[in-house]
Each structure stands twice: as C-alpha cells, then as structure tokens.
PDB file of N, CA and C in Angstrom:
ATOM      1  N   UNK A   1      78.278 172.110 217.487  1.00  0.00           N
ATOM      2  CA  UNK A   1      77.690 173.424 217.358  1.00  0.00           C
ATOM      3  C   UNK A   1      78.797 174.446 217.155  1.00  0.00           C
ATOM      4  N   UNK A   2      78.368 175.087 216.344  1.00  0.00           N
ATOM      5  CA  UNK A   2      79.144 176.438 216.216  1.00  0.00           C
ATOM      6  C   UNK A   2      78.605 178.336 216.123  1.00  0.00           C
ATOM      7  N   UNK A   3      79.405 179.203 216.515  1.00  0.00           N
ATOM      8  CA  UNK A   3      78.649 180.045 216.715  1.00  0.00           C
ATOM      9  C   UNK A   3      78.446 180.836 215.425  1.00  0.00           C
ATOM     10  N   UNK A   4      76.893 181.447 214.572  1.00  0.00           N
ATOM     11  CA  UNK A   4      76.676 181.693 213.397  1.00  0.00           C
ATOM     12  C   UNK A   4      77.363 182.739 213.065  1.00  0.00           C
ATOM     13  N   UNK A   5      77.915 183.145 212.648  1.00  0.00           N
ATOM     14  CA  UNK A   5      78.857 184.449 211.879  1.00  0.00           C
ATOM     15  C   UNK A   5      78.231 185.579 211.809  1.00  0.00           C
ATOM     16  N   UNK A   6      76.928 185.659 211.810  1.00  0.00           N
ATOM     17  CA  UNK A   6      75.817 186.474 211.342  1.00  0.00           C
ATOM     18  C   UNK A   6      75.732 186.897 212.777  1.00  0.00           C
ATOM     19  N   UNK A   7      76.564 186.718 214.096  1.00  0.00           N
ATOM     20  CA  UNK A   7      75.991 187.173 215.549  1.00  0.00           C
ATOM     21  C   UNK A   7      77.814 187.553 216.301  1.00  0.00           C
ATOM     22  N   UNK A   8      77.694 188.294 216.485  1.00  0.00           N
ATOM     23  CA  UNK A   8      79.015 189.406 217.004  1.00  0.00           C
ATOM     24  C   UNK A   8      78.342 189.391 218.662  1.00  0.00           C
ATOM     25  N   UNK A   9      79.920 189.657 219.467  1.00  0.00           N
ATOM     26  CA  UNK A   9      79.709 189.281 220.504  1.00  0.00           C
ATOM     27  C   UNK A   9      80.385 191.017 221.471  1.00  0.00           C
ATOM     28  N   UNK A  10      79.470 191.700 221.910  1.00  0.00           N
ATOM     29  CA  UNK A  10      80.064 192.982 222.109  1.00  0.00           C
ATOM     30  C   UNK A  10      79.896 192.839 223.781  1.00  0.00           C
ATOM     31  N   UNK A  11      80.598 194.373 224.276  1.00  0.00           N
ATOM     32  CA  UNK A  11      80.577 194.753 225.444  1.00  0.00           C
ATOM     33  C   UNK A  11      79.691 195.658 225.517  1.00  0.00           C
ATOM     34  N   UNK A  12      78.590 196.257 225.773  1.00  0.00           N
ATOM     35  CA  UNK A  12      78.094 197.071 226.251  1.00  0.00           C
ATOM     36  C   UNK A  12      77.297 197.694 227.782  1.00  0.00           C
ATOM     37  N   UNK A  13      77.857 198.695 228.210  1.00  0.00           N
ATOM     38  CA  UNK A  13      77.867 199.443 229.627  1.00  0.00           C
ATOM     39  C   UNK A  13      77.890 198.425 231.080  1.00  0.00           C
ATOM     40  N   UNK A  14      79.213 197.732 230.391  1.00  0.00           N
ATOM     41  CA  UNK A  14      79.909 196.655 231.077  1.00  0.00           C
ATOM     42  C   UNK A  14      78.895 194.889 231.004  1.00  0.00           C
ATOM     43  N   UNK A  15      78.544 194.661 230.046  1.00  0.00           N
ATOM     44  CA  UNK A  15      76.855 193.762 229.578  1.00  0.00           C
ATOM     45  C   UNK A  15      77.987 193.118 228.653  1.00  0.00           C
ATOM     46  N   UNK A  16      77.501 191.847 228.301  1.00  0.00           N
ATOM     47  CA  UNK A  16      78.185 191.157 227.137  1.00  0.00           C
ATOM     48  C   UNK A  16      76.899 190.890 226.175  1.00  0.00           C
ATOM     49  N   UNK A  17      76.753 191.068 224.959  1.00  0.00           N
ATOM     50  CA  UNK A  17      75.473 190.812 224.667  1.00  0.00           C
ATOM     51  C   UNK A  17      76.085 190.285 223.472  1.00  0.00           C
ATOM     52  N   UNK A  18      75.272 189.210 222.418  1.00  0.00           N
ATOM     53  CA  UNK A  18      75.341 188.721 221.267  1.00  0.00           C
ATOM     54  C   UNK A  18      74.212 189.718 220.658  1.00  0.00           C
ATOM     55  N   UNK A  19      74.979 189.973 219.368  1.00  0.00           N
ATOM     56  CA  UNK A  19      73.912 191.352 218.455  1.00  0.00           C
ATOM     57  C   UNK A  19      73.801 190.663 217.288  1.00  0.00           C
ATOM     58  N   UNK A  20      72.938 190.339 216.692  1.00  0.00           N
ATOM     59  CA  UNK A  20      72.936 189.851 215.249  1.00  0.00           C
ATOM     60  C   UNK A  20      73.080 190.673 214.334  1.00  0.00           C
ATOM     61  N   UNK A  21      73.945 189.945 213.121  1.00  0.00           N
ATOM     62  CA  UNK A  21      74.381 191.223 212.245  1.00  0.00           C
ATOM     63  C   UNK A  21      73.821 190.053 211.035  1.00  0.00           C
ATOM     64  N   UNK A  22      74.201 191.353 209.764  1.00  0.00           N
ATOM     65  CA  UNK A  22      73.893 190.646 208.563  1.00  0.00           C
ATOM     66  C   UNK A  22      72.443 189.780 208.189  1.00  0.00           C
ATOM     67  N   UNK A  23      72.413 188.962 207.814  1.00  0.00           N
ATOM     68  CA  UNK A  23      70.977 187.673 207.709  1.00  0.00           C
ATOM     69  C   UNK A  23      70.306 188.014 208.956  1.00  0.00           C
ATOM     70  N   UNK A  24      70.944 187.480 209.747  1.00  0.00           N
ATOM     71  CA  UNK A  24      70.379 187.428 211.191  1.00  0.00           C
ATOM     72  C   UNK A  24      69.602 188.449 211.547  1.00  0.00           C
ATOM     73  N   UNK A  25      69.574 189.701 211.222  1.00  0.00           N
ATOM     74  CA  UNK A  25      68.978 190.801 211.788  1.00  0.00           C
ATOM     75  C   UNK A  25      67.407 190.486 211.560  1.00  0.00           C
ATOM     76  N   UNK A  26      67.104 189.821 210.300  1.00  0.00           N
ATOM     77  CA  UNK A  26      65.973 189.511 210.065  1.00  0.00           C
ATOM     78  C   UNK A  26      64.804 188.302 210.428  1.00  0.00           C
ATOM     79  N   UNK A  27      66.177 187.586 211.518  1.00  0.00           N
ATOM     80  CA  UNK A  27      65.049 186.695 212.273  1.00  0.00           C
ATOM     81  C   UNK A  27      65.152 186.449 213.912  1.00  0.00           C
ATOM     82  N   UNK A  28      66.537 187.640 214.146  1.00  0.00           N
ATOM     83  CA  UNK A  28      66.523 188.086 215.422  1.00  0.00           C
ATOM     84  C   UNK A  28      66.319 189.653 215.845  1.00  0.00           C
ATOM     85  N   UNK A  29      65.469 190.202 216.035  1.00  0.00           N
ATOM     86  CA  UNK A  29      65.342 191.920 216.321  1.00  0.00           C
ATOM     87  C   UNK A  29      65.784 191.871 217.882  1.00  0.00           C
ATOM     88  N   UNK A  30      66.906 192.768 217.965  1.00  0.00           N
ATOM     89  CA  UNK A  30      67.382 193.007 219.476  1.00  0.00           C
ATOM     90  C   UNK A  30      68.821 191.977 219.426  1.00  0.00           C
ATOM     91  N   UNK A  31      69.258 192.127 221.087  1.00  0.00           N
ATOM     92  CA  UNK A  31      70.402 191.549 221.355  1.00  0.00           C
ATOM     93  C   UNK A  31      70.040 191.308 222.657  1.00  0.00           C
ATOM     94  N   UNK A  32      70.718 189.337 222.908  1.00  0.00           N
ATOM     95  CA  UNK A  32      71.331 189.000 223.769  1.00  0.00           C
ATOM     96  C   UNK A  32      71.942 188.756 224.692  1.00  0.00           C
ATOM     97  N   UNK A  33      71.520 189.370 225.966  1.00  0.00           N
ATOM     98  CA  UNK A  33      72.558 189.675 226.942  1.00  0.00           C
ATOM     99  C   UNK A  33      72.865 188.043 227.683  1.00  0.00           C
ATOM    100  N   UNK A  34      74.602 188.096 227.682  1.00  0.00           N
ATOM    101  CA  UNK A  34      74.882 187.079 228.000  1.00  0.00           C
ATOM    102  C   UNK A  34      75.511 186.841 229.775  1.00  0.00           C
ATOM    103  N   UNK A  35      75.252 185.997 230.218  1.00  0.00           N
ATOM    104  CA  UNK A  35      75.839 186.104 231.781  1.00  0.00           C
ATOM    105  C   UNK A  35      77.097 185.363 231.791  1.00  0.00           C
ATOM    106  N   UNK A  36      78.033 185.393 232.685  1.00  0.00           N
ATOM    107  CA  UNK A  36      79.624 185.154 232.981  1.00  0.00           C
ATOM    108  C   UNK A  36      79.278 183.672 232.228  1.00  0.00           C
ATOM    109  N   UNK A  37      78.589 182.674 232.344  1.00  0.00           N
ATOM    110  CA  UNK A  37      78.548 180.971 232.015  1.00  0.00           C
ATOM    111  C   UNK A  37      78.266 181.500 230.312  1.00  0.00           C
ATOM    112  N   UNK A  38      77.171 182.076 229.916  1.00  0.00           N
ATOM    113  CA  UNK A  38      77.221 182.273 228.538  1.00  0.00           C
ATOM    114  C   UNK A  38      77.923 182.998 227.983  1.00  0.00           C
ATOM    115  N   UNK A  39      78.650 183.357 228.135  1.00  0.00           N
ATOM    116  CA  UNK A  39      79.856 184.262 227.604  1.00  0.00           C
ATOM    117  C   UNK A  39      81.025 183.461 227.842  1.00  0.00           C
ATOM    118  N   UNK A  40      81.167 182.643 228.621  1.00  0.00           N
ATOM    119  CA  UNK A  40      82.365 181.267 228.781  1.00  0.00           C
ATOM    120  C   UNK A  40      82.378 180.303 227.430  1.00  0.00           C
ATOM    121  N   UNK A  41      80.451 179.894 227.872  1.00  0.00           N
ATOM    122  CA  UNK A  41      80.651 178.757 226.622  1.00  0.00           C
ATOM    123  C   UNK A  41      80.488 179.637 225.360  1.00  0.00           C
ATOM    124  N   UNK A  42      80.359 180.675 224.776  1.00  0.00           N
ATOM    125  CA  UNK A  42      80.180 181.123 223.671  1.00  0.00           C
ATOM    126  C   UNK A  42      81.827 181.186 222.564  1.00  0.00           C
ATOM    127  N   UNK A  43      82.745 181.953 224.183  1.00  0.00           N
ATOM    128  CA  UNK A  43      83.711 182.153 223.835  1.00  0.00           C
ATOM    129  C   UNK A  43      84.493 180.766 223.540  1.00  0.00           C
ATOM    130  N   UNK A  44      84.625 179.348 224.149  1.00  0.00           N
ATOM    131  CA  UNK A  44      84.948 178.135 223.939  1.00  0.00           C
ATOM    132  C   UNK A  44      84.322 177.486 223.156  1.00  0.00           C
ATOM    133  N   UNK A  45      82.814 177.944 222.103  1.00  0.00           N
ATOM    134  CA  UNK A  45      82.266 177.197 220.997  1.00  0.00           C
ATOM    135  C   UNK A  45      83.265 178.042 219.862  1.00  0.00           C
ATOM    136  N   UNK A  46      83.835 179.303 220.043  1.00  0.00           N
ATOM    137  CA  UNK A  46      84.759 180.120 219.111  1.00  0.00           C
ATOM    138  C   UNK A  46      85.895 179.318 218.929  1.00  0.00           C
ATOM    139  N   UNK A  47      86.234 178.984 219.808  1.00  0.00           N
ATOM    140  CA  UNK A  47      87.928 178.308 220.125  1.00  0.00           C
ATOM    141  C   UNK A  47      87.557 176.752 219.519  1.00  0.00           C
ATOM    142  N   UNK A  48      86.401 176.528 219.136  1.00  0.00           N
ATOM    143  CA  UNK A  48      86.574 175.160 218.807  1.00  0.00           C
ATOM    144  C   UNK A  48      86.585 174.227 219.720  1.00  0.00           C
ATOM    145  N   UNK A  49      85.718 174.430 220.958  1.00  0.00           N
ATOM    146  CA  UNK A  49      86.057 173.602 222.340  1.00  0.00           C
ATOM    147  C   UNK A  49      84.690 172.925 222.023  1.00  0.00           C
ATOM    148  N   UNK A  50      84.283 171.873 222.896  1.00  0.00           N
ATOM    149  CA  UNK A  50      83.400 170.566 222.901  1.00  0.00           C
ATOM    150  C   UNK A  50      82.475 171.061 224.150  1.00  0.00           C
ATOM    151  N   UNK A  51      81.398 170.329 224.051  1.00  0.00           N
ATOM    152  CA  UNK A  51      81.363 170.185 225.581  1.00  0.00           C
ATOM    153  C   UNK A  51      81.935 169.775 227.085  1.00  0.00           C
ATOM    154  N   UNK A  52      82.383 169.054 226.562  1.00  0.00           N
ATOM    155  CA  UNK A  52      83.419 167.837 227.873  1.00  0.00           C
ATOM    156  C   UNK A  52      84.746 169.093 227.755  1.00  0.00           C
ATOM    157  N   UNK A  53      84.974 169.761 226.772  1.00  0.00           N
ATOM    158  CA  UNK A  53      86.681 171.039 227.314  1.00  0.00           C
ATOM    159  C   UNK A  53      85.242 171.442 228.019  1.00  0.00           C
ATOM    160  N   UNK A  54      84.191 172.757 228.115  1.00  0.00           N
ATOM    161  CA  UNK A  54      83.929 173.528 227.987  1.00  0.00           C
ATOM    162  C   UNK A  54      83.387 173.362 229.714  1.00  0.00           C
ATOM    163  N   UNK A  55      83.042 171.894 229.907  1.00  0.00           N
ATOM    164  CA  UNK A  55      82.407 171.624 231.047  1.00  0.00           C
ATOM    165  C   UNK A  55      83.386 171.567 232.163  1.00  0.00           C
ATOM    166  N   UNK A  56      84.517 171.388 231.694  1.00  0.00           N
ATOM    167  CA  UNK A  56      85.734 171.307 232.656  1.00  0.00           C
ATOM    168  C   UNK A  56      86.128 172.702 232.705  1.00  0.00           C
ATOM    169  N   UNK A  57      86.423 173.605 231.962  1.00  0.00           N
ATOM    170  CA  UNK A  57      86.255 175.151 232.231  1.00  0.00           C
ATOM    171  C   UNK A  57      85.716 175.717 233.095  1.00  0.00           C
ATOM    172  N   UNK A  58      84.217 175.605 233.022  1.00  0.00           N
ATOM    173  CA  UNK A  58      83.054 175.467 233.861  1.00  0.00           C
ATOM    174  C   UNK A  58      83.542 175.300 235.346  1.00  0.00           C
ATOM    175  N   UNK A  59      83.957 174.056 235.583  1.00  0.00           N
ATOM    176  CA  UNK A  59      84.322 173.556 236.838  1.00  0.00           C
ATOM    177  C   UNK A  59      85.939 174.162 237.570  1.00  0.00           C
ATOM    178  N   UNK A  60      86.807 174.530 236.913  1.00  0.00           N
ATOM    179  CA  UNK A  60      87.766 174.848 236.995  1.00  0.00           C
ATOM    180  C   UNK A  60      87.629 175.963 237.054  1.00  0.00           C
ATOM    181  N   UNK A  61      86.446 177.038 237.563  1.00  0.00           N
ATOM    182  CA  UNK A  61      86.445 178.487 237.543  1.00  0.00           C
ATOM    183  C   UNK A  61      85.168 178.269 238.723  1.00  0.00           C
ATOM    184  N   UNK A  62      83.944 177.862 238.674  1.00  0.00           N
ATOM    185  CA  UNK A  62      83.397 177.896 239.639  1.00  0.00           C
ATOM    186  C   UNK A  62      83.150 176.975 240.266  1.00  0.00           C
ATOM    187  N   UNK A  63      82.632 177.008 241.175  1.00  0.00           N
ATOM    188  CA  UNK A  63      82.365 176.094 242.832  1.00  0.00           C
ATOM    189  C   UNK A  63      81.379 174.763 242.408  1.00  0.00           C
ATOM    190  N   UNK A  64      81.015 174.055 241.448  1.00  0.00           N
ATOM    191  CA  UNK A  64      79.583 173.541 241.020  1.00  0.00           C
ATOM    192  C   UNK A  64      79.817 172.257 241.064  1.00  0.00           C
ATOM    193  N   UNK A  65      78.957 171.527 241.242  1.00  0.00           N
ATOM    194  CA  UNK A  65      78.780 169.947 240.139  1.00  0.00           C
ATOM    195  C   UNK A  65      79.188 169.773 238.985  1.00  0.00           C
ATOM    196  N   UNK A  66      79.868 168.816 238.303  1.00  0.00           N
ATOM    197  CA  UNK A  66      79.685 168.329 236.614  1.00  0.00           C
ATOM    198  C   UNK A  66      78.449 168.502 236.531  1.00  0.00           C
ATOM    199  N   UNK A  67      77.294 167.856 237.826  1.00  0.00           N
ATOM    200  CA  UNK A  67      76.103 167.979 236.332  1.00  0.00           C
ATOM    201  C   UNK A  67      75.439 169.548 236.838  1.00  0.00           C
ATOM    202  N   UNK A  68      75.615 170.183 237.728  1.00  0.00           N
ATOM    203  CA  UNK A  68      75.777 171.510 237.797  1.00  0.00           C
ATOM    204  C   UNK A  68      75.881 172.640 236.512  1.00  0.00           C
ATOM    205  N   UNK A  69      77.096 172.520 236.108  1.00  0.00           N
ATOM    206  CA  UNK A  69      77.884 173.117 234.709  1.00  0.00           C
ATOM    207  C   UNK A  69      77.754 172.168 233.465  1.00  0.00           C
ATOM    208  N   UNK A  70      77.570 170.911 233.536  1.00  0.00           N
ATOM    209  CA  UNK A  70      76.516 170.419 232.055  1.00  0.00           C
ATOM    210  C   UNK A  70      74.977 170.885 232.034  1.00  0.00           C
ATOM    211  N   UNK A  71      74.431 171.204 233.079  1.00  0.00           N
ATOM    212  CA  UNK A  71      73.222 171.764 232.891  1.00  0.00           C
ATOM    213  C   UNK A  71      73.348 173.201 232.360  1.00  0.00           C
ATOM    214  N   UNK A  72      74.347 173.578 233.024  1.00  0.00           N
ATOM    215  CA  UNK A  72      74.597 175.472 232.914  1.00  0.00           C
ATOM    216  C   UNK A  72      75.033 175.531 231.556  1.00  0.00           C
ATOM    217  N   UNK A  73      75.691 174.752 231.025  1.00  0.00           N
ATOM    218  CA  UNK A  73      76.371 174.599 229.278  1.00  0.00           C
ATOM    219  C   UNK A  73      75.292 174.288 228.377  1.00  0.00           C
ATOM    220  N   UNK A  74      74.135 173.240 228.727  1.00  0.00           N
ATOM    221  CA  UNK A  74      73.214 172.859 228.077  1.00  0.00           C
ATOM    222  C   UNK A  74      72.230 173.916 227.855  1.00  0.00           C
ATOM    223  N   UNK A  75      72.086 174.250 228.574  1.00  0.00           N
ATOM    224  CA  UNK A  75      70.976 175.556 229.057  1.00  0.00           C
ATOM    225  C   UNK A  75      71.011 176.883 227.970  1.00  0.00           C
ATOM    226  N   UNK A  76      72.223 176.952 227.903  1.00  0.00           N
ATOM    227  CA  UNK A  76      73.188 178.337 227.540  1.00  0.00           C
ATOM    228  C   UNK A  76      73.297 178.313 226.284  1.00  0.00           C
ATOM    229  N   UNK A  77      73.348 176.693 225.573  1.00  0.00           N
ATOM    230  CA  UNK A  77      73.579 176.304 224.331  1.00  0.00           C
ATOM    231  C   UNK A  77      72.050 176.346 223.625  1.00  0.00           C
ATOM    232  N   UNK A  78      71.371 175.506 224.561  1.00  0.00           N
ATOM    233  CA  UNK A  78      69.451 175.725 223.488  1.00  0.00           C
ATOM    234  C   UNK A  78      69.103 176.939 223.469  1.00  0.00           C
ATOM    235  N   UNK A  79      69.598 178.224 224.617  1.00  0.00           N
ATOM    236  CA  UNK A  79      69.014 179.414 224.361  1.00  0.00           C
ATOM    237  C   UNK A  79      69.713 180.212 223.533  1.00  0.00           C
ATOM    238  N   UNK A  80      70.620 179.236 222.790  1.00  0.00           N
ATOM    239  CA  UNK A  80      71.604 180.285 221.799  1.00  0.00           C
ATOM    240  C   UNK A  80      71.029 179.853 220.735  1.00  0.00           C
ATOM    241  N   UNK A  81      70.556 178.316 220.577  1.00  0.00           N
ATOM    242  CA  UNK A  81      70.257 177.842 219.535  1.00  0.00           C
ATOM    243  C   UNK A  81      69.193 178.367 218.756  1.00  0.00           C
ATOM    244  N   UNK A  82      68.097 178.558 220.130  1.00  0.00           N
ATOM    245  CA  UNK A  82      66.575 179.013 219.827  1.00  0.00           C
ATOM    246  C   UNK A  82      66.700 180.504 219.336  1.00  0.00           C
ATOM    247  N   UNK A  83      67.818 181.597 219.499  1.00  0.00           N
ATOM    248  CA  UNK A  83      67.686 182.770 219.129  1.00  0.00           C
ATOM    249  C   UNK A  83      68.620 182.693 217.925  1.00  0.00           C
ATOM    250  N   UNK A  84      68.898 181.520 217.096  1.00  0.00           N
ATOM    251  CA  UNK A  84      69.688 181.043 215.903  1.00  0.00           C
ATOM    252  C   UNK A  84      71.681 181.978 215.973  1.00  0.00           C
ATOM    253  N   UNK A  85      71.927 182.339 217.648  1.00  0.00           N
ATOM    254  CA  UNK A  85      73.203 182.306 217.454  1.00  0.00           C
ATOM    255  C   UNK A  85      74.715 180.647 217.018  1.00  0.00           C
ATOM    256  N   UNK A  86      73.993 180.244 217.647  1.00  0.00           N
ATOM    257  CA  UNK A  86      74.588 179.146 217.189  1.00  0.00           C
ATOM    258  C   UNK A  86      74.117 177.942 215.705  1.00  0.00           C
ATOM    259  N   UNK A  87      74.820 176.980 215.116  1.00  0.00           N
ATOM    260  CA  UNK A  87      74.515 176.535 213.873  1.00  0.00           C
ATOM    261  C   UNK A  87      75.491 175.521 214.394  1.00  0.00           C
ATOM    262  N   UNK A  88      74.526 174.221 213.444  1.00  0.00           N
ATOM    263  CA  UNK A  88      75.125 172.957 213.700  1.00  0.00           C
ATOM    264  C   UNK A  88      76.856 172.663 212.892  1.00  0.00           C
ATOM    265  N   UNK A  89      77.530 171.620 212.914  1.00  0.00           N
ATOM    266  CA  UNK A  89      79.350 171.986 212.702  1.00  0.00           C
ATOM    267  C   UNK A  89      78.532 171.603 211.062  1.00  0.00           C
TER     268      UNK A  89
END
C-alpha cells in the first residue's frame, strides 16, 4: 500500500488530518482526522515502510501487544483505504 498523492497530510488547530486534493476531492468531501497510531502508520507508508517496520514502530513507542499494534496498523490502514487515501504499490 501506498499513500494516494491526491491526499496531503496537514496540521490543523493542533489535529492531523488527511485533506484530499486534486481527483480525490471528488470522491472524498471533507478531511480525515488522524490519531497519534494513524499519523505513525501514514507517515511510515510515506517512508516506504511495510507492515512488520511499521508494527515494530508501533511497539517501540507504545506500551501494547504485537497483535495489539497489528490490529491498530490494520485498522488504520482499511480506514484509509475505504476513504481512498491509500492505493495499492
């Protein structure tokens, strides 16, 4: 997975939100607000990271389970998918 080009990743009134730009505007109306885990894996699908880097990130920052933070990565990833921020490699 990768994240679609057509979706910019801003700060607003301290909020991280994905905003769709370009194409996208026309099959996403509104923006994204992302929480500390979706804004982790968003920023490590940028960098070219996997799941297995992204899940160890995950774990190496908060207190959780592997399957804890593969759920929290999985989770984070279909609800990016379903609002078409993300696109297959």
């Amino acid at each position: 997975m990768k994240v679609n080009s057509n979706f910019v990743l801003r700060k607003v009134g301290g909020c991280c939100v994905a905003v769709p730009v370009g194409r996208a505007c026309t099959t996403f109306r509104g923006v994204a607000k992302l929480n500390d885990t979706a804004q982790l894996v968003w920023e490590s699908l940028l960098a070219g990271d996997g799941e297995e880097q992204t899940v160890a990130r995950l774990l190496d920052i908060y207190d959780v389970t592997e399957d804890h933070a593969r759920a929290a990565y999985r989770s984070a990833v279909e609800r990016m998918v379903e609002i078409g921020a993300l696109t297959e490699d």
